[in-house]
C-alpha atoms as a PDB file:
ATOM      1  CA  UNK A   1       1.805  16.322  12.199  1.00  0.00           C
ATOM      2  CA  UNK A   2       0.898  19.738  12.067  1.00  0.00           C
ATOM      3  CA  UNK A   3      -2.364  20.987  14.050  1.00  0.00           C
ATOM      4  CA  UNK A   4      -4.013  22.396  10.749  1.00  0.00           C
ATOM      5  CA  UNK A   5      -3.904  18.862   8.709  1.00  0.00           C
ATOM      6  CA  UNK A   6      -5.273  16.924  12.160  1.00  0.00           C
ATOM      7  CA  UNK A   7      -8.460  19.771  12.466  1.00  0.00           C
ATOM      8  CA  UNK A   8      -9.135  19.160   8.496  1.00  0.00           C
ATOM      9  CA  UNK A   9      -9.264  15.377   8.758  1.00  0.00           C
ATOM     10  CA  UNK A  10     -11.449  15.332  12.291  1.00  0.00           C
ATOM     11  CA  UNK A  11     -13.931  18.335  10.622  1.00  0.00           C
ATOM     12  CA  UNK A  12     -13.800  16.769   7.215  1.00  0.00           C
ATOM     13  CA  UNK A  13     -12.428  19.907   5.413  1.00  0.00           C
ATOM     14  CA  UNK A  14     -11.224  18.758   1.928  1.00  0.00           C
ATOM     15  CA  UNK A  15      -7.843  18.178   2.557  1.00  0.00           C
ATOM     16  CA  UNK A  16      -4.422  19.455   0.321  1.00  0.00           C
ATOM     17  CA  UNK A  17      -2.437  16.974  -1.686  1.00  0.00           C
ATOM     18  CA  UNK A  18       0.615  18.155  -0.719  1.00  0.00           C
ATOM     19  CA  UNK A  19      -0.333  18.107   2.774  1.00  0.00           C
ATOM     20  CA  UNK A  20      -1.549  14.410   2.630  1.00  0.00           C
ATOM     21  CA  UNK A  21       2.207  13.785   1.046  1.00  0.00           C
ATOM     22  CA  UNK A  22       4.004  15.108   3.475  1.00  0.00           C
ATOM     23  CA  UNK A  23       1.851  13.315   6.171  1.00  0.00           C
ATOM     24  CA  UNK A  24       2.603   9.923   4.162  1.00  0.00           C
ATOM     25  CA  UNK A  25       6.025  11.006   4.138  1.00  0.00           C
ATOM     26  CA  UNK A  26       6.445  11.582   7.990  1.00  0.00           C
ATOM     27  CA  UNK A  27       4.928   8.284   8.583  1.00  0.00           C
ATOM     28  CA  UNK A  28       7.341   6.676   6.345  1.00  0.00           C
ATOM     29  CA  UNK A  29      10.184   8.152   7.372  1.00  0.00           C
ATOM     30  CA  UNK A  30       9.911   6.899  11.095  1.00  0.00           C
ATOM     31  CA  UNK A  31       8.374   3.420   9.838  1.00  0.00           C
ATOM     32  CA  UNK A  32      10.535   2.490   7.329  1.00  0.00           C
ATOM     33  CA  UNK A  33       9.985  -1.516   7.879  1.00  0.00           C
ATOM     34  CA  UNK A  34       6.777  -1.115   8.548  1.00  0.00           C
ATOM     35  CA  UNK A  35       5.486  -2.627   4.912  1.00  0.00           C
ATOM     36  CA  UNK A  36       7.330  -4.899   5.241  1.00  0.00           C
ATOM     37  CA  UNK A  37       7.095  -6.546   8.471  1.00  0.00           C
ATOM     38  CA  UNK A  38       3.261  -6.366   8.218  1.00  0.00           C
ATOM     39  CA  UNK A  39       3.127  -7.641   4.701  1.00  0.00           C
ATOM     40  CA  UNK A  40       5.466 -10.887   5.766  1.00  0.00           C
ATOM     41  CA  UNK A  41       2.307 -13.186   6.378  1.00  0.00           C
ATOM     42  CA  UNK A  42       1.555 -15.397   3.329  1.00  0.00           C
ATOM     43  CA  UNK A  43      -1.995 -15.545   1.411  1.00  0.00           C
ATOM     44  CA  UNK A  44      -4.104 -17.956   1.121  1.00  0.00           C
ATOM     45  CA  UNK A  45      -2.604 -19.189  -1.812  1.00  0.00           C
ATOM     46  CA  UNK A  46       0.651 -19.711   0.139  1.00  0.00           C
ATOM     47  CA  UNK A  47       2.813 -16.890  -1.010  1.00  0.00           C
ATOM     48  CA  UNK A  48       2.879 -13.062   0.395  1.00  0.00           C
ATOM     49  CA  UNK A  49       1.599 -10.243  -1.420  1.00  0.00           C
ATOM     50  CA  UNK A  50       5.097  -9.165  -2.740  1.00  0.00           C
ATOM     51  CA  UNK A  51       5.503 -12.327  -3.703  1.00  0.00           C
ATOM     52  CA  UNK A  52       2.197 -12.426  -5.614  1.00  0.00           C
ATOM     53  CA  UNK A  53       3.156  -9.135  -7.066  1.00  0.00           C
ATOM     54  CA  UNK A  54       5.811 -10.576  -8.333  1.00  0.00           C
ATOM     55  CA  UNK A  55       5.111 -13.274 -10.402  1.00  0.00           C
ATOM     56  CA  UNK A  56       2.569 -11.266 -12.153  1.00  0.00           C
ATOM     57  CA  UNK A  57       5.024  -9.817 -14.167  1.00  0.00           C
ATOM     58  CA  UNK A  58       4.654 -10.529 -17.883  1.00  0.00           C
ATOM     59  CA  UNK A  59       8.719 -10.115 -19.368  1.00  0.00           C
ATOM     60  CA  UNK A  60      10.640 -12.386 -21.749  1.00  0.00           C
ATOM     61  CA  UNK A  61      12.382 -15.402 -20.267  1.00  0.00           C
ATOM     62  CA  UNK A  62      15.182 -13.977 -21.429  1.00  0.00           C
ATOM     63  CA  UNK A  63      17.394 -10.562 -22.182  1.00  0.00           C
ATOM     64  CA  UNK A  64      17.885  -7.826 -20.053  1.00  0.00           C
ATOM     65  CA  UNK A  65      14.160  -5.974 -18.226  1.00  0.00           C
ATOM     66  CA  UNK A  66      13.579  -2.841 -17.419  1.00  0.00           C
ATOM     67  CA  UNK A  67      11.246  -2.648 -13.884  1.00  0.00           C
ATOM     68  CA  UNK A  68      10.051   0.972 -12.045  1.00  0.00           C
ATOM     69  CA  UNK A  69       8.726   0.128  -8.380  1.00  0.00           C
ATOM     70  CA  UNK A  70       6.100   3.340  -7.288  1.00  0.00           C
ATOM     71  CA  UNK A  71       6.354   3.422  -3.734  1.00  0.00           C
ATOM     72  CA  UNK A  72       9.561   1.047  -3.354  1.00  0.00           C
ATOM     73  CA  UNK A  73       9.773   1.469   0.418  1.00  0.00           C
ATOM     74  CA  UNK A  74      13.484  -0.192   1.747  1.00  0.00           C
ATOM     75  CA  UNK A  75      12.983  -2.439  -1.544  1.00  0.00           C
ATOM     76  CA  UNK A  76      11.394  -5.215  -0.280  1.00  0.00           C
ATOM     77  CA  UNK A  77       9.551  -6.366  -3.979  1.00  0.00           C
ATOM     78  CA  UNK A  78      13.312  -6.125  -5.113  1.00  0.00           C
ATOM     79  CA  UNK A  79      14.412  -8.247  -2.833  1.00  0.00           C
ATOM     80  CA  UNK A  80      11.867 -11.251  -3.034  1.00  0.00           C
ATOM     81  CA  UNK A  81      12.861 -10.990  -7.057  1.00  0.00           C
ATOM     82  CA  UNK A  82      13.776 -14.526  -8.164  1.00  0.00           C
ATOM     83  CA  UNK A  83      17.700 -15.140  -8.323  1.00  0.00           C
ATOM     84  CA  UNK A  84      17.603 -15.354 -12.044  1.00  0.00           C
ATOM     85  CA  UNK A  85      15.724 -12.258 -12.673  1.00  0.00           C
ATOM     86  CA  UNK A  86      17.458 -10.179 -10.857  1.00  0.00           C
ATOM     87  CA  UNK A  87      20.293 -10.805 -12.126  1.00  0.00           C
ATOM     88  CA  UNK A  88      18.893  -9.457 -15.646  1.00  0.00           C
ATOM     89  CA  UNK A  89      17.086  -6.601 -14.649  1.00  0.00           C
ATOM     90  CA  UNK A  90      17.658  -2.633 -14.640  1.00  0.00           C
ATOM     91  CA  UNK A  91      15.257  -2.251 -11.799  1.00  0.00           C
ATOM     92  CA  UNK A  92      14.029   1.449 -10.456  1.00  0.00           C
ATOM     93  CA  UNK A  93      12.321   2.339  -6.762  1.00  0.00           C
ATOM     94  CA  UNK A  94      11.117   5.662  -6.288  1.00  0.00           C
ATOM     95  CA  UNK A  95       9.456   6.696  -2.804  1.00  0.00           C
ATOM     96  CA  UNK A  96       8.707   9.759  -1.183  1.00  0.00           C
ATOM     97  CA  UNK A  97      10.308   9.177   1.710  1.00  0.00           C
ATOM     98  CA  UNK A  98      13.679   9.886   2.296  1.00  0.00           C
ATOM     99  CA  UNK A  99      14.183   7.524   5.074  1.00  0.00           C
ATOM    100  CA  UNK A 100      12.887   4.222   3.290  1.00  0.00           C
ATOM    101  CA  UNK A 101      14.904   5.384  -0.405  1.00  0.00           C
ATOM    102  CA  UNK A 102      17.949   5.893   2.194  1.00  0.00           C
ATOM    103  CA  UNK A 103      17.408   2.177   3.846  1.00  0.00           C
ATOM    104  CA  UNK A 104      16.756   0.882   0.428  1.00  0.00           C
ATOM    105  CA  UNK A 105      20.325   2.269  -1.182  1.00  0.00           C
ATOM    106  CA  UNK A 106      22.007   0.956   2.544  1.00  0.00           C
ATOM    107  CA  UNK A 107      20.401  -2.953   1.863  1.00  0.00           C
ATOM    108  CA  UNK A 108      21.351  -3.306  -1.572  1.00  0.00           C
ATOM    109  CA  UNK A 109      24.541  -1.396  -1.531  1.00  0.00           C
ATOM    110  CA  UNK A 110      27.085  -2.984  -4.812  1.00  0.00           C
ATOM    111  CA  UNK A 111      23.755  -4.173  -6.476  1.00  0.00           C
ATOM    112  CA  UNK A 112      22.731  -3.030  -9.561  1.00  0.00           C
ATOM    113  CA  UNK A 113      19.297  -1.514  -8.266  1.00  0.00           C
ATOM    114  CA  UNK A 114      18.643   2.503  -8.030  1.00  0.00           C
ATOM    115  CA  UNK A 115      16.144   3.870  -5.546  1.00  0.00           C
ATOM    116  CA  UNK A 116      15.646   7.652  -5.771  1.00  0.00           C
ATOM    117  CA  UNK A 117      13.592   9.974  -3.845  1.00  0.00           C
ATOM    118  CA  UNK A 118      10.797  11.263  -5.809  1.00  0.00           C
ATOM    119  CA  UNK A 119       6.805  11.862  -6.479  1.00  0.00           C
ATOM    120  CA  UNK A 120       4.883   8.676  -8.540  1.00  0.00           C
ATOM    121  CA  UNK A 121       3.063  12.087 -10.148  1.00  0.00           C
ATOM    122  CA  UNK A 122       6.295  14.041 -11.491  1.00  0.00           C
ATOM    123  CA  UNK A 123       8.482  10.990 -13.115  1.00  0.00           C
ATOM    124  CA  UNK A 124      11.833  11.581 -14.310  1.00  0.00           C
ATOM    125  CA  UNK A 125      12.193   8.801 -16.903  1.00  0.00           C
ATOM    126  CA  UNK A 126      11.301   9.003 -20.612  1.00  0.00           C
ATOM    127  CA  UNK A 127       8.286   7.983 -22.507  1.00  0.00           C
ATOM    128  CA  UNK A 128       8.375   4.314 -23.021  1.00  0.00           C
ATOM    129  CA  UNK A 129      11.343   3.270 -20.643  1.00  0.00           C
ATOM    130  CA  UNK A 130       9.957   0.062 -18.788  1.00  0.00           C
ATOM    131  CA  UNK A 131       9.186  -3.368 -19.164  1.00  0.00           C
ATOM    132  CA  UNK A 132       6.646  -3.511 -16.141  1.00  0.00           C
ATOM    133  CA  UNK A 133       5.835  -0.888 -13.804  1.00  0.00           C
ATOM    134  CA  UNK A 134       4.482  -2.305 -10.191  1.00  0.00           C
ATOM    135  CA  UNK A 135       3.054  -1.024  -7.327  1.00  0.00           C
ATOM    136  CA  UNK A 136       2.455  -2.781  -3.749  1.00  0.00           C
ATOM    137  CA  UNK A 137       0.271  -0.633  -1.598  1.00  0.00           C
ATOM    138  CA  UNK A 138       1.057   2.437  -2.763  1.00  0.00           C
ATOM    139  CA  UNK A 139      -0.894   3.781  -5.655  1.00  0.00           C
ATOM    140  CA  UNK A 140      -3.955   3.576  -4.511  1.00  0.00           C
ATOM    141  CA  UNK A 141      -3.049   5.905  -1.971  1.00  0.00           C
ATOM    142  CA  UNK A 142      -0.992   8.372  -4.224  1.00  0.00           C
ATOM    143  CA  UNK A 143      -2.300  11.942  -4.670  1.00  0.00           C
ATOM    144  CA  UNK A 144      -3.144  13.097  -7.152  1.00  0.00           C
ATOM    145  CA  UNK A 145      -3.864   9.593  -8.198  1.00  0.00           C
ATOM    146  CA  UNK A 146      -4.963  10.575 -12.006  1.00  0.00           C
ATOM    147  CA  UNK A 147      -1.414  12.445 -12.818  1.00  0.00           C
ATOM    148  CA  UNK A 148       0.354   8.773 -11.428  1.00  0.00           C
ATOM    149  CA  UNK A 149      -1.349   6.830 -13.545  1.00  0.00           C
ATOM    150  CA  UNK A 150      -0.838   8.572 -16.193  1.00  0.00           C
ATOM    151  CA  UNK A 151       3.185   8.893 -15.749  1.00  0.00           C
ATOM    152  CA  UNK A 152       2.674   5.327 -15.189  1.00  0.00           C
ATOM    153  CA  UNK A 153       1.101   4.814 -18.551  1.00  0.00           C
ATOM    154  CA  UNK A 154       3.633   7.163 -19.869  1.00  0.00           C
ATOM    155  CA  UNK A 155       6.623   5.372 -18.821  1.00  0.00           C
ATOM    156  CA  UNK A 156       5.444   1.652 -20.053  1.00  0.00           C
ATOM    157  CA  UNK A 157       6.720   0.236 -23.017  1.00  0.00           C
ATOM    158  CA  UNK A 158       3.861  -0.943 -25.072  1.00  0.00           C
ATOM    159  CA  UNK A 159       2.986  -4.756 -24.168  1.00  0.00           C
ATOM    160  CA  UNK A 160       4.393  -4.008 -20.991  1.00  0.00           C
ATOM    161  CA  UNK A 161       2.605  -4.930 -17.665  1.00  0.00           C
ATOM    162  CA  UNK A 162       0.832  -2.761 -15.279  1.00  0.00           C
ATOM    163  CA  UNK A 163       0.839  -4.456 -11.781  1.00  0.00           C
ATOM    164  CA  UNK A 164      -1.222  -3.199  -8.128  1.00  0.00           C
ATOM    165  CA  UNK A 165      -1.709  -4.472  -5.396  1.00  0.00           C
ATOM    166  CA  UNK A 166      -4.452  -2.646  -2.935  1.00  0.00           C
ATOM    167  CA  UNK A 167      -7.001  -3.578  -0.398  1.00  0.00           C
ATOM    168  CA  UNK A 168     -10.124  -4.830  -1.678  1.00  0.00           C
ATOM    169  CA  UNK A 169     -12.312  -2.970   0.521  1.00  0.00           C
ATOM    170  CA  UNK A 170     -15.312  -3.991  -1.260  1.00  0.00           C
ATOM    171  CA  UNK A 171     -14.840  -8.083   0.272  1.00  0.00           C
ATOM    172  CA  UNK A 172     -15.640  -8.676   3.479  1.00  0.00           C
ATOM    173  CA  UNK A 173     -12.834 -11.107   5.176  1.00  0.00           C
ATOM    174  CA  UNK A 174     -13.542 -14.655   5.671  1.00  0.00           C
ATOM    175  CA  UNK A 175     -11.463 -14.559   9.123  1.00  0.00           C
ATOM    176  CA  UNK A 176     -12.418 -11.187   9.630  1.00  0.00           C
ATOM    177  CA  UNK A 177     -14.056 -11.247  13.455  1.00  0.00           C
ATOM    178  CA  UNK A 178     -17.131  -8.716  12.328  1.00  0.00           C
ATOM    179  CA  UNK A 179     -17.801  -7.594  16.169  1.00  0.00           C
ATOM    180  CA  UNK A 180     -14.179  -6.767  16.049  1.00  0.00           C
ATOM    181  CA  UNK A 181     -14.020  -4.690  12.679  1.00  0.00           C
ATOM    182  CA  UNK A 182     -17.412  -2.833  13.935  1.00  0.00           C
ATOM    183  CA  UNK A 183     -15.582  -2.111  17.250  1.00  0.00           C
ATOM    184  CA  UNK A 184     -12.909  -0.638  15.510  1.00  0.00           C
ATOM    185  CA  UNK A 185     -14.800   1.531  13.487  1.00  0.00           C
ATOM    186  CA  UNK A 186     -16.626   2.795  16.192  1.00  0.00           C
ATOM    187  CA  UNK A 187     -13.425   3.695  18.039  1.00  0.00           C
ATOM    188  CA  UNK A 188     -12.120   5.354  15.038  1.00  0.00           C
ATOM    189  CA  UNK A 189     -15.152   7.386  14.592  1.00  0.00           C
ATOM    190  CA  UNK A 190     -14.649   8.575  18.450  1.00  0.00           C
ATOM    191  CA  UNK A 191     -11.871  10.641  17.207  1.00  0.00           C
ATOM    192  CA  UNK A 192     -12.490  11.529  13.796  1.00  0.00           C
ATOM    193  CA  UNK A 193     -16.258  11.929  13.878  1.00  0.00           C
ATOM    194  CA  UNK A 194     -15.957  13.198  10.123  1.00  0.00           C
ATOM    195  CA  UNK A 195     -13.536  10.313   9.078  1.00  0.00           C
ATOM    196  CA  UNK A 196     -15.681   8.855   6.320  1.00  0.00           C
ATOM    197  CA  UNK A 197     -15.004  12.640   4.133  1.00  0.00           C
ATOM    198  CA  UNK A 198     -11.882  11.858   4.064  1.00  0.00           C
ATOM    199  CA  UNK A 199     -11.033   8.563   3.804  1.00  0.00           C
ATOM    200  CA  UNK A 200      -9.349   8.970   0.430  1.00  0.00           C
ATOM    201  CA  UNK A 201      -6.819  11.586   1.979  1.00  0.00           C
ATOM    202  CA  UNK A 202      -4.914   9.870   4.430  1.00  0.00           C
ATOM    203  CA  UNK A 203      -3.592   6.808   3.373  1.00  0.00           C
ATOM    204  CA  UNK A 204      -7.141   4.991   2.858  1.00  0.00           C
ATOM    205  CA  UNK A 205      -7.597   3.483  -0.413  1.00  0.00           C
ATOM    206  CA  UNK A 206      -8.960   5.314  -3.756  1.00  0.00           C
ATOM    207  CA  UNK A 207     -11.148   2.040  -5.442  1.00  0.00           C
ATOM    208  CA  UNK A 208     -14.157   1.051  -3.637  1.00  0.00           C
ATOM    209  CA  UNK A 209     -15.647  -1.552  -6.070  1.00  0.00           C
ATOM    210  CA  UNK A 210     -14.160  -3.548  -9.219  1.00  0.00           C
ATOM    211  CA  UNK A 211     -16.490  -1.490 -10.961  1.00  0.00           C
ATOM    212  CA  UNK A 212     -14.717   1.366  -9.425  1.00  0.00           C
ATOM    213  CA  UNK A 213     -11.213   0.439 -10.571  1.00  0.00           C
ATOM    214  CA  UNK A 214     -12.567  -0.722 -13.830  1.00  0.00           C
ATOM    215  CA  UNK A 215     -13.959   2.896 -14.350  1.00  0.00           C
ATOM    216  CA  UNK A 216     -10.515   4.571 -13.261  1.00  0.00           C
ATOM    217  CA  UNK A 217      -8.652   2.216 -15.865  1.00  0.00           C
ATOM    218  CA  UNK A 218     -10.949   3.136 -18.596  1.00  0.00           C
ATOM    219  CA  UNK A 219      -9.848   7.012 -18.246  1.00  0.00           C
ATOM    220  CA  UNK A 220      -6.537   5.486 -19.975  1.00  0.00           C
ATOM    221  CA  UNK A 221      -6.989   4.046 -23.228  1.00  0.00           C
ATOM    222  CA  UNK A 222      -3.712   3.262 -23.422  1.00  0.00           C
ATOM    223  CA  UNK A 223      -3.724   0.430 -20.621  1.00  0.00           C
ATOM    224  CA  UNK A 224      -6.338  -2.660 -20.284  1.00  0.00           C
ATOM    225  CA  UNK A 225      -7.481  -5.075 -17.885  1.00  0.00           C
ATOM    226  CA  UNK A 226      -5.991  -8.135 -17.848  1.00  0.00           C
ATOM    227  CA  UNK A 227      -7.122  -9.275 -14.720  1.00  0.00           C
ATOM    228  CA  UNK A 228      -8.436  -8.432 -10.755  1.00  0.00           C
ATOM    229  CA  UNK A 229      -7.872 -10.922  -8.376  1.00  0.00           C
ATOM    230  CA  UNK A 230      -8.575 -10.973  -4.991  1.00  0.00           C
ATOM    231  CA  UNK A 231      -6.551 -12.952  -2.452  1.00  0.00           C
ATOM    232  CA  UNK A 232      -6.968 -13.083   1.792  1.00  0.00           C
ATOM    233  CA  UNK A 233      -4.324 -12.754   4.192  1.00  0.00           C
ATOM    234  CA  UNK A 234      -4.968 -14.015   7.333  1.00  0.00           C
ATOM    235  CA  UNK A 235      -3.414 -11.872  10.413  1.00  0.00           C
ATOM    236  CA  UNK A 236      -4.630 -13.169  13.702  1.00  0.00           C
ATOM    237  CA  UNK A 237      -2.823 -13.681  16.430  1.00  0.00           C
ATOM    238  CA  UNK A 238      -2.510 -13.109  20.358  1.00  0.00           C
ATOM    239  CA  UNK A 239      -3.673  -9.783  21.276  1.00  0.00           C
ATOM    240  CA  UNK A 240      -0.182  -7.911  21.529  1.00  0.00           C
ATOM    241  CA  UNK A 241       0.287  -8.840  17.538  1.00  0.00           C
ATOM    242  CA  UNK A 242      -3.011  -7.743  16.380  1.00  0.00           C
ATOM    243  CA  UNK A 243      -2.612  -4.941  18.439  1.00  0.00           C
ATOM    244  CA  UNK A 244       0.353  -3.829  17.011  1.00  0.00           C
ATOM    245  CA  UNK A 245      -1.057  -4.035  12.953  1.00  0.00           C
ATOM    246  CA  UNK A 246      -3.797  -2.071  13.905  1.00  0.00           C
ATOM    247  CA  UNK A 247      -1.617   0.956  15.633  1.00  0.00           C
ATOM    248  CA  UNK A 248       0.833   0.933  12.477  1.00  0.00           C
ATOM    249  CA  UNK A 249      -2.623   2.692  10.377  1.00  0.00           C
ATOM    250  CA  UNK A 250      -1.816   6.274   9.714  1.00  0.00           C
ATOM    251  CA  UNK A 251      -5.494   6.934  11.382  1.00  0.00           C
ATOM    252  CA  UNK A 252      -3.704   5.794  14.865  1.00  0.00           C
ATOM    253  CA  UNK A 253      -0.225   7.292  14.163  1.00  0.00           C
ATOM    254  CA  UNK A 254      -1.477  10.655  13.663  1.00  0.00           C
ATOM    255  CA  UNK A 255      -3.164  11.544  16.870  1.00  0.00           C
ATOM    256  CA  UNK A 256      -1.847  13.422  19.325  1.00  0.00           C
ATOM    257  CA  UNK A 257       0.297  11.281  22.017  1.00  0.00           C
ATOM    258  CA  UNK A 258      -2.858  11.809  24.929  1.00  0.00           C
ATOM    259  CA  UNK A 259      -5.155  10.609  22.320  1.00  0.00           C
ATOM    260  CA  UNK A 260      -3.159   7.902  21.201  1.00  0.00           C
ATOM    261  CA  UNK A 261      -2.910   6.870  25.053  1.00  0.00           C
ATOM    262  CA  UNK A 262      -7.114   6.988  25.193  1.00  0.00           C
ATOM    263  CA  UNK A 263      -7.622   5.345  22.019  1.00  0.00           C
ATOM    264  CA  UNK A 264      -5.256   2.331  22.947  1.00  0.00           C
ATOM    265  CA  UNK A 265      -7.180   1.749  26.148  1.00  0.00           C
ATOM    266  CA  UNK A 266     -10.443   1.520  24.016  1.00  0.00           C
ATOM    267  CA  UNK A 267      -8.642  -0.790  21.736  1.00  0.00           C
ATOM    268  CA  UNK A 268      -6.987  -3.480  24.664  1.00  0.00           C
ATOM    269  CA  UNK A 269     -10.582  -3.970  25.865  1.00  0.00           C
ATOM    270  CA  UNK A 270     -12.230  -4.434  22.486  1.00  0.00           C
ATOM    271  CA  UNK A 271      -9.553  -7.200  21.626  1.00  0.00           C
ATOM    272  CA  UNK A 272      -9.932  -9.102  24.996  1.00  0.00           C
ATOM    273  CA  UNK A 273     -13.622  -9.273  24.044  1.00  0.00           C
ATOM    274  CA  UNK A 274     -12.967 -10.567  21.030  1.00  0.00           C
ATOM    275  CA  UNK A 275     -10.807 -13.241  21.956  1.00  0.00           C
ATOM    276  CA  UNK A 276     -11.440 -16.917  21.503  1.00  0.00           C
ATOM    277  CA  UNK A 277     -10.985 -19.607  23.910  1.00  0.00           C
ATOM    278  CA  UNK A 278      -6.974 -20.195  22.464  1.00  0.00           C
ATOM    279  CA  UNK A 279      -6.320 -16.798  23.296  1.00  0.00           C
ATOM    280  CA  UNK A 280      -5.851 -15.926  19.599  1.00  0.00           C
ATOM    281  CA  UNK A 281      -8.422 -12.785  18.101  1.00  0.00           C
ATOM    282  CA  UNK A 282      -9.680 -13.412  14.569  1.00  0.00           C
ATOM    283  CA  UNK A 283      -8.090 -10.463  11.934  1.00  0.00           C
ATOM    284  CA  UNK A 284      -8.344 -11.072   8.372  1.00  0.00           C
ATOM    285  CA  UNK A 285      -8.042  -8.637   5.053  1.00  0.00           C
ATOM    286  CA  UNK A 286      -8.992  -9.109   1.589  1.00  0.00           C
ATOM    287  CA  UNK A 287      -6.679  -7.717  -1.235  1.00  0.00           C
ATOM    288  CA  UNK A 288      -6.643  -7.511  -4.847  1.00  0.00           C
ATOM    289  CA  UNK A 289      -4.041  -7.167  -7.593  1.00  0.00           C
ATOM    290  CA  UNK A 290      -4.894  -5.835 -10.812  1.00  0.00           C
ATOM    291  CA  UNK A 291      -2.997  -6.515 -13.714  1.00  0.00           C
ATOM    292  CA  UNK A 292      -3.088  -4.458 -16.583  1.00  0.00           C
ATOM    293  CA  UNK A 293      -1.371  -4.277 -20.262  1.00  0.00           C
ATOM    294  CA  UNK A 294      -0.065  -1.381 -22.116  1.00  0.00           C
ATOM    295  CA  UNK A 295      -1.749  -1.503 -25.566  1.00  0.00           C
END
């Protein structure tokens, strides 16, 4: 991480797109599992957030599909496909990071999938190529977030499906320990004392209310709203695991290894106050998928 991108985000100078890429990249490309691996827990409706992702896909029971993945990662939403859909589908990954796209190609080597290296805001395909286009955790955080959407739009075949998942900041958890979340913030604004200017440019998310997303969606009068539904995922645990989810954020990642040494100090004694009598800390997050319909 270069010195100039870590003094923008901690004085709150408006930061580069390109520079917030190539962060997101560099994060990637050393934690190529990390989606994942943190993204494994189920809902509480039983079934992960891929998984959710996944069956709110609107295709034909039958005949080939066409799906584009933004921000594919190592392929994991291919992967928890059902049997007999992927075995009918032309299915496309893009990702900015070289590492993941490289993982990705490695995993499903002799499958019929293509992952590709390349920018959600500069698409390759042609107008009208895909069935569905999906996203999981990803395009919320893409910049510039306008020109993907709009190559998203572009790409979709009309009566296709438009399908996010993002965090729905705007929900407080239900398991969420509050003491805990407040402690956190606190420790984040320790280090980035302007952190709040910039949440948007580091990997924090671009909608901050439904009204919010339903504002952005209306900029494209080629999509609708089908639907916005939020779902919980529950990730407590003993204090090494919730430890660990909270140092994979690009906010920890990106500081400097004597600051990283501080910080995770601050954070060991914040958790063991936060434990309960089982030894387990409470650590919840709300998410929402929208679903939206090419007109």
């Amino acid at each position: 991480m270069t010195k100039n991108f870590l003094d923008a985000i901690i004085l709150g100078d408006t930061l580069d797109p390109d520079q917030i890429s190539n962060c997101m990249k560099e994060y990637h490309n050393t934690h190529v599992d990390w989606s994942e691996q943190y993204f494994s827990r189920p809902s509480e409706f039983g079934e992960t957030s891929y998984e959710l992702l996944s069956r709110s896909l609107e295709i034909p029971s039958q005949g080939p599909v066409s799906i584009l993945d933004l921000g594919c990662g190592i392929g994991t939403f291919y992967k928890l496909l059902p049997d007999g859909l992927r075995s009918r589908i032309s299915y496309s990954g893009i990702d900015i990071s070289e590492k993941c796209v490289e993982s990705a190609k490695n995993r499903f080597a002799g499958e019929s999938a293509c992952f590709s290296v390349a920018s959600a805001a500069n698409l390759s395909f042609g107008n009208e190529s895909f069935d569905a286009v999906v996203s999981h955790m990803a395009f919320s955080m893409f910049k510039p977030i306008r020109a993907a959407a709009s190559e998203a739009v572009r790409v979709l075949r009309k009566g296709g499906s438009f399908s996010v998942i993002f965090p729905a900041v705007w929900t407080a958890s239900r398991n969420q320990n509050q003491a805990l979340s407040s402690g956190i913030r606190e420790i984040v604004k320790s280090v980035y004392p302007n952190f709040e200017k910039n949440r948007g440019g580091i990997g924090e998310v671009e909608f901050f209310s439904k009204d919010n997303v339903r504002s952005f969606i209306s900029e494209f009068p080629e999509i609708s709203i089908v639907d916005i539904n939020e779902f919980e995922v529950d990730f407590s645990g003993a204090l090494n695991e919730v430890l660990w989810g909270i140092k994979t954020f690009y906010w920890f990642q990106i500081l400097d290894d004597a600051s990283k040494f501080v910080v995770e100090k601050k954070l060991i004694e914040l958790l063991k106050e936060n434990q309960e009598s089982e030894g387990n800390i409470r650590n919840g997050r709300r998410f929402a998928l929208l679903k939206c319909r090419r007109n």
